[in-house]
PDB file of N, CA and C in Angstrom:
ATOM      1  N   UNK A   1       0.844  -1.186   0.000  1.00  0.00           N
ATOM      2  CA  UNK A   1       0.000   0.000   0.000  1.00  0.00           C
ATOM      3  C   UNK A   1       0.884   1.241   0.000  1.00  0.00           C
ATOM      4  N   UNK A   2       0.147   2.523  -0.512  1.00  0.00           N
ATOM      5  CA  UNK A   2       0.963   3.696  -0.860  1.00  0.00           C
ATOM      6  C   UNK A   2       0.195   4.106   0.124  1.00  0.00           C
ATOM      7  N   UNK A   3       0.700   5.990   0.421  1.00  0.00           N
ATOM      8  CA  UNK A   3      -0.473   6.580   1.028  1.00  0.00           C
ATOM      9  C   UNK A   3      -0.227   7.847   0.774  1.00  0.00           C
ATOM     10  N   UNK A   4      -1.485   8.394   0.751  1.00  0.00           N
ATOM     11  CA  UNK A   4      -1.751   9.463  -0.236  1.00  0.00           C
ATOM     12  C   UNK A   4      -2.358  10.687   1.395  1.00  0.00           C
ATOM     13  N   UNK A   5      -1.976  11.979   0.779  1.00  0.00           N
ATOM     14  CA  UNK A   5      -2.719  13.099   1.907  1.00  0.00           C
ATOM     15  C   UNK A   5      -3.991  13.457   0.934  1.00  0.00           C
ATOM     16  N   UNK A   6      -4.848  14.058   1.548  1.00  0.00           N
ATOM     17  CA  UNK A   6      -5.471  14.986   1.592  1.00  0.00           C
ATOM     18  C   UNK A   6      -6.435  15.961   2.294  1.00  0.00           C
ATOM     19  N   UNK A   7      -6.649  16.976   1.834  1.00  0.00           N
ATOM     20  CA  UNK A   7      -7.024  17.921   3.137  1.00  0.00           C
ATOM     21  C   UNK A   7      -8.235  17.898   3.566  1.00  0.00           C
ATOM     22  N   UNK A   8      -8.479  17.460   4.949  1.00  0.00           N
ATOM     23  CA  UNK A   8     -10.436  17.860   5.326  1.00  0.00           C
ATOM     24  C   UNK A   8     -10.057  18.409   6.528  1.00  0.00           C
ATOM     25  N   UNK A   9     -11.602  18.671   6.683  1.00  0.00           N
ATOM     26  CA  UNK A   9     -11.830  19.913   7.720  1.00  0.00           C
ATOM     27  C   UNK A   9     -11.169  19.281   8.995  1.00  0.00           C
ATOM     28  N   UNK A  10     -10.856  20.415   9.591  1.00  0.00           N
ATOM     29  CA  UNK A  10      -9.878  20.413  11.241  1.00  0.00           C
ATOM     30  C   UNK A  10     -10.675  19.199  12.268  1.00  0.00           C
ATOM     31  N   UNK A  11     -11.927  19.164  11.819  1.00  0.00           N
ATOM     32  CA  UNK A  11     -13.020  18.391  13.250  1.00  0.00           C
ATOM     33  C   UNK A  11     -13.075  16.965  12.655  1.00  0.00           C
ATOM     34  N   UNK A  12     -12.777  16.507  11.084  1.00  0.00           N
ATOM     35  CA  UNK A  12     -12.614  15.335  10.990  1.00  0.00           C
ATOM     36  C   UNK A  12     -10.966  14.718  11.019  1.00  0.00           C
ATOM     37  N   UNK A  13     -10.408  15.735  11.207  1.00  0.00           N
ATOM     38  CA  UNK A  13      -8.830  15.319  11.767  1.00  0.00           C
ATOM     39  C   UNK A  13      -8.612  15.346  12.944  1.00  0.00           C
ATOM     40  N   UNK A  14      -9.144  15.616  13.218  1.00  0.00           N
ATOM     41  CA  UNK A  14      -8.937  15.919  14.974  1.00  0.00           C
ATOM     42  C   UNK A  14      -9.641  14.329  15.477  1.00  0.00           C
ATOM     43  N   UNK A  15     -10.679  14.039  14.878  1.00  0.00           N
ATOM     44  CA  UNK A  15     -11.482  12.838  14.980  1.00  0.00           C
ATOM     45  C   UNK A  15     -10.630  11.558  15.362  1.00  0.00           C
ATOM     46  N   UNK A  16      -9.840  11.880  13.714  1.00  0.00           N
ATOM     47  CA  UNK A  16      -9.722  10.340  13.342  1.00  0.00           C
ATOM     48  C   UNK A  16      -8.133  10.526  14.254  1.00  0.00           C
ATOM     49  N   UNK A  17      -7.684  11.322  14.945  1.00  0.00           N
ATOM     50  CA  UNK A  17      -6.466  11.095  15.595  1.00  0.00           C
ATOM     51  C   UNK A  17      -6.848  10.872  16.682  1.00  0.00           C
ATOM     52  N   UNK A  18      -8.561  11.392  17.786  1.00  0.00           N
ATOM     53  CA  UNK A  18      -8.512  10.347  18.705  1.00  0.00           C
ATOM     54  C   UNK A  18      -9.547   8.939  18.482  1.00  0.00           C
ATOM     55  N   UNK A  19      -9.287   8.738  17.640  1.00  0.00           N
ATOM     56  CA  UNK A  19      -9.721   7.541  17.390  1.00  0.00           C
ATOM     57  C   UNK A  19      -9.404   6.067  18.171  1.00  0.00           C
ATOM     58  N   UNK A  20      -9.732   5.238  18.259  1.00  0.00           N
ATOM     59  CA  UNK A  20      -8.682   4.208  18.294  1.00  0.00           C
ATOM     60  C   UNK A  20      -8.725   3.178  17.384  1.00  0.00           C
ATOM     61  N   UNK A  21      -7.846   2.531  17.654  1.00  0.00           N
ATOM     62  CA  UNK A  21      -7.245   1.857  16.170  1.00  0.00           C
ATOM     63  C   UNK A  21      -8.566   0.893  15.397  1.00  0.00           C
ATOM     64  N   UNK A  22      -9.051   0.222  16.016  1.00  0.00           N
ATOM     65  CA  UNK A  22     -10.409  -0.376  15.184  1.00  0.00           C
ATOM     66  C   UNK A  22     -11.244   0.547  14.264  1.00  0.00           C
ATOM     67  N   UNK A  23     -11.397   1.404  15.142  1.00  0.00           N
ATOM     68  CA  UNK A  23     -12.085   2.686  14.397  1.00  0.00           C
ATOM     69  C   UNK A  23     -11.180   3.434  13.039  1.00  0.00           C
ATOM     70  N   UNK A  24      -9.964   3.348  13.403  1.00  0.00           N
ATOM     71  CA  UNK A  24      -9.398   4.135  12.567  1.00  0.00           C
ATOM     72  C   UNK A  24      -9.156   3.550  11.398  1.00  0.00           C
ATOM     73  N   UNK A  25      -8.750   1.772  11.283  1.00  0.00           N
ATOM     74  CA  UNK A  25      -9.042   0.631  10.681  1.00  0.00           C
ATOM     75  C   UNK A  25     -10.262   0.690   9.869  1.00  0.00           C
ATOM     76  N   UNK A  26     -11.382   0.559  10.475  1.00  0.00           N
ATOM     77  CA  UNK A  26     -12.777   1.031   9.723  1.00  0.00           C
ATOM     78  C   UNK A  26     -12.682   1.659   8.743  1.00  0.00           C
ATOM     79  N   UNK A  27     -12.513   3.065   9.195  1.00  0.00           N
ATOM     80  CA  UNK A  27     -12.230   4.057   8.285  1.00  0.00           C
ATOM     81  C   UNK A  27     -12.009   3.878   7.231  1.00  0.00           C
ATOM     82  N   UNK A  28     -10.219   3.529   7.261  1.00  0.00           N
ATOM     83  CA  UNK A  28      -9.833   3.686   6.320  1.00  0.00           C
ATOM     84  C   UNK A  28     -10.354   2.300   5.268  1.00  0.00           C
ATOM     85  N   UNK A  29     -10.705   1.327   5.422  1.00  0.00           N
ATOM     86  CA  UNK A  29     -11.471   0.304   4.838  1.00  0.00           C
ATOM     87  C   UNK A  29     -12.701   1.462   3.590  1.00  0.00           C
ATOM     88  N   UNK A  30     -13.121   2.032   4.756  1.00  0.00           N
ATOM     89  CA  UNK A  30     -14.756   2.559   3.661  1.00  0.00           C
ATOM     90  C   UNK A  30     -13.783   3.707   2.984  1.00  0.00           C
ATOM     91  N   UNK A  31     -12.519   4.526   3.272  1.00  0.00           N
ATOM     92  CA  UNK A  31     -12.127   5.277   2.510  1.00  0.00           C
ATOM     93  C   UNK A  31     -11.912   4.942   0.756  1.00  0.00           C
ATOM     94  N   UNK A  32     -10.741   3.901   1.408  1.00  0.00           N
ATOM     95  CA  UNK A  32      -9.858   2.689   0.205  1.00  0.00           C
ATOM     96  C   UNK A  32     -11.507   2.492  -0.609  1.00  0.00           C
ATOM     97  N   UNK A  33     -12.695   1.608  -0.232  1.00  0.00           N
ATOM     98  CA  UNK A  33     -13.620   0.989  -1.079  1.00  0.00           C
ATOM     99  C   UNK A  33     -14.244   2.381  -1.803  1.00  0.00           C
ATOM    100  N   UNK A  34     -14.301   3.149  -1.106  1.00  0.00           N
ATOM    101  CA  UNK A  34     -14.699   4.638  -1.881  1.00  0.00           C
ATOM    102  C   UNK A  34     -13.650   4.885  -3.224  1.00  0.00           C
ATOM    103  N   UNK A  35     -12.875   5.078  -2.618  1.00  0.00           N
ATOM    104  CA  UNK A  35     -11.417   5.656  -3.774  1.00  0.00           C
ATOM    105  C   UNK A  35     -11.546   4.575  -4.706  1.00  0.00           C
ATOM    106  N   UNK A  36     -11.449   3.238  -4.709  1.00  0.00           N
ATOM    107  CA  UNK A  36     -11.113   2.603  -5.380  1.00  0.00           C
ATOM    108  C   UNK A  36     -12.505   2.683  -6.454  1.00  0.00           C
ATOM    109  N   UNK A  37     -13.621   2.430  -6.017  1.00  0.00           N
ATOM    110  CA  UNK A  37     -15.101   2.812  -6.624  1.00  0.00           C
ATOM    111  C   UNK A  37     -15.201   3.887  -7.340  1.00  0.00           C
ATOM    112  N   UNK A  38     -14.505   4.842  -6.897  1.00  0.00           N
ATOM    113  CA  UNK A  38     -14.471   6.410  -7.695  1.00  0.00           C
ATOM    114  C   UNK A  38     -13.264   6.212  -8.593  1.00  0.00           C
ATOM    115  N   UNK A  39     -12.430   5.731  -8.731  1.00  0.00           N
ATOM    116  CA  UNK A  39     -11.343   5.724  -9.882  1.00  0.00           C
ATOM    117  C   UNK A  39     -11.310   4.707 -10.797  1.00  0.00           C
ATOM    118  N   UNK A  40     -12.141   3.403 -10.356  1.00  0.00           N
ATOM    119  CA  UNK A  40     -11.643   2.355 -11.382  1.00  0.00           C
ATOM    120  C   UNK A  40     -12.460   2.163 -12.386  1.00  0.00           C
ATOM    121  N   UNK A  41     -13.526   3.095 -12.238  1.00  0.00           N
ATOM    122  CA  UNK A  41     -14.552   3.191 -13.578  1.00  0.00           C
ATOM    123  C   UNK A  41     -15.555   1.839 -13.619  1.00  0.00           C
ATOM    124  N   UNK A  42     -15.066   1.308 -12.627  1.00  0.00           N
ATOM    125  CA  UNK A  42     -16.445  -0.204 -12.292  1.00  0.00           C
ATOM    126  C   UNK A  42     -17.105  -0.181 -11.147  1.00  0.00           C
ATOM    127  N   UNK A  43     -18.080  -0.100 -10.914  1.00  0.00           N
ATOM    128  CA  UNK A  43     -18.996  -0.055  -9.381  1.00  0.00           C
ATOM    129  C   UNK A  43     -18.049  -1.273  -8.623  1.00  0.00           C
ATOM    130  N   UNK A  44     -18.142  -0.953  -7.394  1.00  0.00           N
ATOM    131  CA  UNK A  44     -18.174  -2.177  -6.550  1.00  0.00           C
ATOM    132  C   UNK A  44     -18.444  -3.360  -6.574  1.00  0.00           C
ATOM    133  N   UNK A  45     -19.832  -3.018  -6.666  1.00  0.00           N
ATOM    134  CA  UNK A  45     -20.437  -4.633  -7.167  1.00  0.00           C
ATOM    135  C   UNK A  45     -20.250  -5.351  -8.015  1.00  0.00           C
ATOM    136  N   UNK A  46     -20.095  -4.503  -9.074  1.00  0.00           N
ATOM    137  CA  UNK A  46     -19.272  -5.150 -10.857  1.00  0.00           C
ATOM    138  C   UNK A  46     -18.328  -5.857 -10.233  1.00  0.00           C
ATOM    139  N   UNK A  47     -17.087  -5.418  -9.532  1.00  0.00           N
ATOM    140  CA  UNK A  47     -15.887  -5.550  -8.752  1.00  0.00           C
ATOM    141  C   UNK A  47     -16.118  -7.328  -8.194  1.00  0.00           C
ATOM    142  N   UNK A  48     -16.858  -7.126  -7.205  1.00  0.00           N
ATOM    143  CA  UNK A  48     -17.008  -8.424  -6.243  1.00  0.00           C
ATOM    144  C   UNK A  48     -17.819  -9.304  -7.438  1.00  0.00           C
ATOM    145  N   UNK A  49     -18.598  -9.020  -8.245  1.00  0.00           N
ATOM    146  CA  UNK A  49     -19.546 -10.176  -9.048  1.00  0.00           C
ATOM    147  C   UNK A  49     -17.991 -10.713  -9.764  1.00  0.00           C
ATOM    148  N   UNK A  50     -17.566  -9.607 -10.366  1.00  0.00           N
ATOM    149  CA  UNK A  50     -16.548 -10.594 -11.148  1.00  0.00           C
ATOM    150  C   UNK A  50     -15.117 -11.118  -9.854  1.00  0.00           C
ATOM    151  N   UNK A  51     -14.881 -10.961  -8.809  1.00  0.00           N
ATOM    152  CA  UNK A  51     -14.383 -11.371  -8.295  1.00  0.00           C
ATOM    153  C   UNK A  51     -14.580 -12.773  -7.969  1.00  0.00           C
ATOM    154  N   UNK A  52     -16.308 -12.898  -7.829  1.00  0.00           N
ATOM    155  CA  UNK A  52     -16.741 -14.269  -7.207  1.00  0.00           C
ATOM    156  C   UNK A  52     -16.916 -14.826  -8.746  1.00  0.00           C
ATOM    157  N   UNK A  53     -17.194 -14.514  -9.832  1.00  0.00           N
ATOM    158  CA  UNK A  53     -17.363 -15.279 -11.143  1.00  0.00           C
ATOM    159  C   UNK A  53     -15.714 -16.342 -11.015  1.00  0.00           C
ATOM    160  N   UNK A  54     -14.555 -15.200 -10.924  1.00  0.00           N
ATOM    161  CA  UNK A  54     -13.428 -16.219 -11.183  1.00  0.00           C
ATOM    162  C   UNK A  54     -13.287 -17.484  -9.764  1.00  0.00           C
ATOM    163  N   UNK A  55     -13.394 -16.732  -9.017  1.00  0.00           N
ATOM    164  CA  UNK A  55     -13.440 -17.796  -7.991  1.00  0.00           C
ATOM    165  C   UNK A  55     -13.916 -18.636  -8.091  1.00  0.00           C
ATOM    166  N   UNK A  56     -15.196 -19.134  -8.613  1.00  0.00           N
ATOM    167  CA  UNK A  56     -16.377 -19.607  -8.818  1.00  0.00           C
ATOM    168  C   UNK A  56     -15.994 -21.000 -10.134  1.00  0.00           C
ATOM    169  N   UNK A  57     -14.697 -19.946 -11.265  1.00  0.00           N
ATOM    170  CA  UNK A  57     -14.274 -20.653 -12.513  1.00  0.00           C
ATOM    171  C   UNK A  57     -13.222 -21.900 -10.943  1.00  0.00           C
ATOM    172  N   UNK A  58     -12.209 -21.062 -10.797  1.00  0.00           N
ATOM    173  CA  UNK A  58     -10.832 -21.696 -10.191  1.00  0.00           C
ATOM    174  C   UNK A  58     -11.692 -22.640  -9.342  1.00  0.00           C
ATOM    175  N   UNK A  59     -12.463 -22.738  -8.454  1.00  0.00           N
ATOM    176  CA  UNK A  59     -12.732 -23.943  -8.036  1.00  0.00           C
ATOM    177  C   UNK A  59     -13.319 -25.068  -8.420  1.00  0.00           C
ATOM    178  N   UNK A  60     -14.042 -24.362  -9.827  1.00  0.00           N
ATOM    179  CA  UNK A  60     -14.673 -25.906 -10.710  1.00  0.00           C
ATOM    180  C   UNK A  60     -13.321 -26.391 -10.741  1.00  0.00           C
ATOM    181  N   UNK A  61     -12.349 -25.542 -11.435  1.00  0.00           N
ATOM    182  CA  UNK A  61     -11.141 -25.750 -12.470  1.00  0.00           C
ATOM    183  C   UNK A  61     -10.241 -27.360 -11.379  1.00  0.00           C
ATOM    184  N   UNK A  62     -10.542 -26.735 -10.203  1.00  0.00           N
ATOM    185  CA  UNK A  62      -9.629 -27.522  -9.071  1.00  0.00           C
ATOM    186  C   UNK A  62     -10.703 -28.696  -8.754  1.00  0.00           C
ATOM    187  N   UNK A  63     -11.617 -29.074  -9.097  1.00  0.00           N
ATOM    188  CA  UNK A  63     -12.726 -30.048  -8.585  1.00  0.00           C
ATOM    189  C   UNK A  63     -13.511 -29.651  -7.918  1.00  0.00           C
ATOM    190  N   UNK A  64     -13.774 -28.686  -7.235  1.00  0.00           N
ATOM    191  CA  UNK A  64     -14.647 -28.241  -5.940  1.00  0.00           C
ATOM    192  C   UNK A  64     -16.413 -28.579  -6.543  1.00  0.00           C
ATOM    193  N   UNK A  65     -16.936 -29.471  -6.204  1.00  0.00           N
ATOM    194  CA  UNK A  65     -18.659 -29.267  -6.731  1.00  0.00           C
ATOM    195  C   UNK A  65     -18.575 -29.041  -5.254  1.00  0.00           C
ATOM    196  N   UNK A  66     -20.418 -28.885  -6.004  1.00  0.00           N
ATOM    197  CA  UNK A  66     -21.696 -28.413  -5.161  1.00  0.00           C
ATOM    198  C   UNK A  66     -21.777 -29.518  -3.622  1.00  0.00           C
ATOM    199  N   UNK A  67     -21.638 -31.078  -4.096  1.00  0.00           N
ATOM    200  CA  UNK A  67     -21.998 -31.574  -2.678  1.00  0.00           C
ATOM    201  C   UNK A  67     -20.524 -31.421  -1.794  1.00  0.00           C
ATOM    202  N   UNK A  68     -19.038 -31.548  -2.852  1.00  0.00           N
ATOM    203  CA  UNK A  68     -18.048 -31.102  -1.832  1.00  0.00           C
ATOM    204  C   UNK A  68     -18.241 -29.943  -0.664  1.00  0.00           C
ATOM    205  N   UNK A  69     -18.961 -29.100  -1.492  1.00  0.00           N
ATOM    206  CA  UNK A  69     -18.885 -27.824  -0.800  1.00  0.00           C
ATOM    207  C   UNK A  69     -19.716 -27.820   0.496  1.00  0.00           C
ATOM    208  N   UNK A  70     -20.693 -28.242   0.234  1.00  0.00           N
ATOM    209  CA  UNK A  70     -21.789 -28.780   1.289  1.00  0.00           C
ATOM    210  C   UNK A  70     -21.325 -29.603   2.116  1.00  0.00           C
ATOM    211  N   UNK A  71     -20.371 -30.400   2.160  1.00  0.00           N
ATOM    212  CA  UNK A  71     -19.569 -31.721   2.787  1.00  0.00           C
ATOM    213  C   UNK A  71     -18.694 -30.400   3.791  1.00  0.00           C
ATOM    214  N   UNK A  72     -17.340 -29.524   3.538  1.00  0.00           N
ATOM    215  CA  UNK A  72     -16.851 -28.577   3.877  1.00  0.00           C
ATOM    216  C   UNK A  72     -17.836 -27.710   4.899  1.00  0.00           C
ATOM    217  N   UNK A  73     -18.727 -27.126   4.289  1.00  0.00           N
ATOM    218  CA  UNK A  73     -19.592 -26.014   5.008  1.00  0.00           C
ATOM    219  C   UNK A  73     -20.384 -27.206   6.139  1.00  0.00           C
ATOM    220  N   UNK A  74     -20.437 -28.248   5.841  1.00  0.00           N
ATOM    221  CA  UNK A  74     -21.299 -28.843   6.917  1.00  0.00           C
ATOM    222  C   UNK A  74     -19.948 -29.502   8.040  1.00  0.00           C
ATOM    223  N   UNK A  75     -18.726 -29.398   7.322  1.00  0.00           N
ATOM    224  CA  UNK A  75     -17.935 -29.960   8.756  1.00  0.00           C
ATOM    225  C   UNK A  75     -17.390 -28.666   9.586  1.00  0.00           C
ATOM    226  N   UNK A  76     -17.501 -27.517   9.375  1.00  0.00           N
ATOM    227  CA  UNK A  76     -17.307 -26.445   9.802  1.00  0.00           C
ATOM    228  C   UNK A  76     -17.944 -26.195  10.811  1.00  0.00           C
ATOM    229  N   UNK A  77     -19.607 -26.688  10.911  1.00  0.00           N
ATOM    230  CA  UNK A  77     -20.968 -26.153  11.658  1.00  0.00           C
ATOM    231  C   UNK A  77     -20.399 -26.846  13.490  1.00  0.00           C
TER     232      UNK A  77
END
């Protein structure tokens, strides 16, 4: 990760410095999914659908079916 400044008002800096770290963690989570949503020219959701499409390819690709998966999710419970 890089990290980038920019300027906001004095009362949301002041905020996020007494923050504590979960919170500040948070944050920057919904910042990053913002920025990244505003620059990459694909919604979010576009984002995660095709995220889970390949996932979805790579585990046929590796054998994974439907009752494996159910076999897995049910030894987990």
């Amino acid at each position: 990760m890089e990290n980038i400044t920019i300027p906001v008002p004095p009362y949301i800096a002041r905020a996020f410095e007494k923050a504590d770290t979960s919170v500040k963690r948070k944050a920057e989570i919904y910042i990053n999914a913002w920025l990244n949503d505003f620059f990459s020219g694909q919604p979010a959701n576009e984002q995660l659908f095709s995220i889970m499409k390949k996932a979805t390819a790579e585990a046929k690709a590796n054998g994974l079916t439907s009752e494996k998966l159910d076999e897995l999710l049910k030894d987990e419970s």
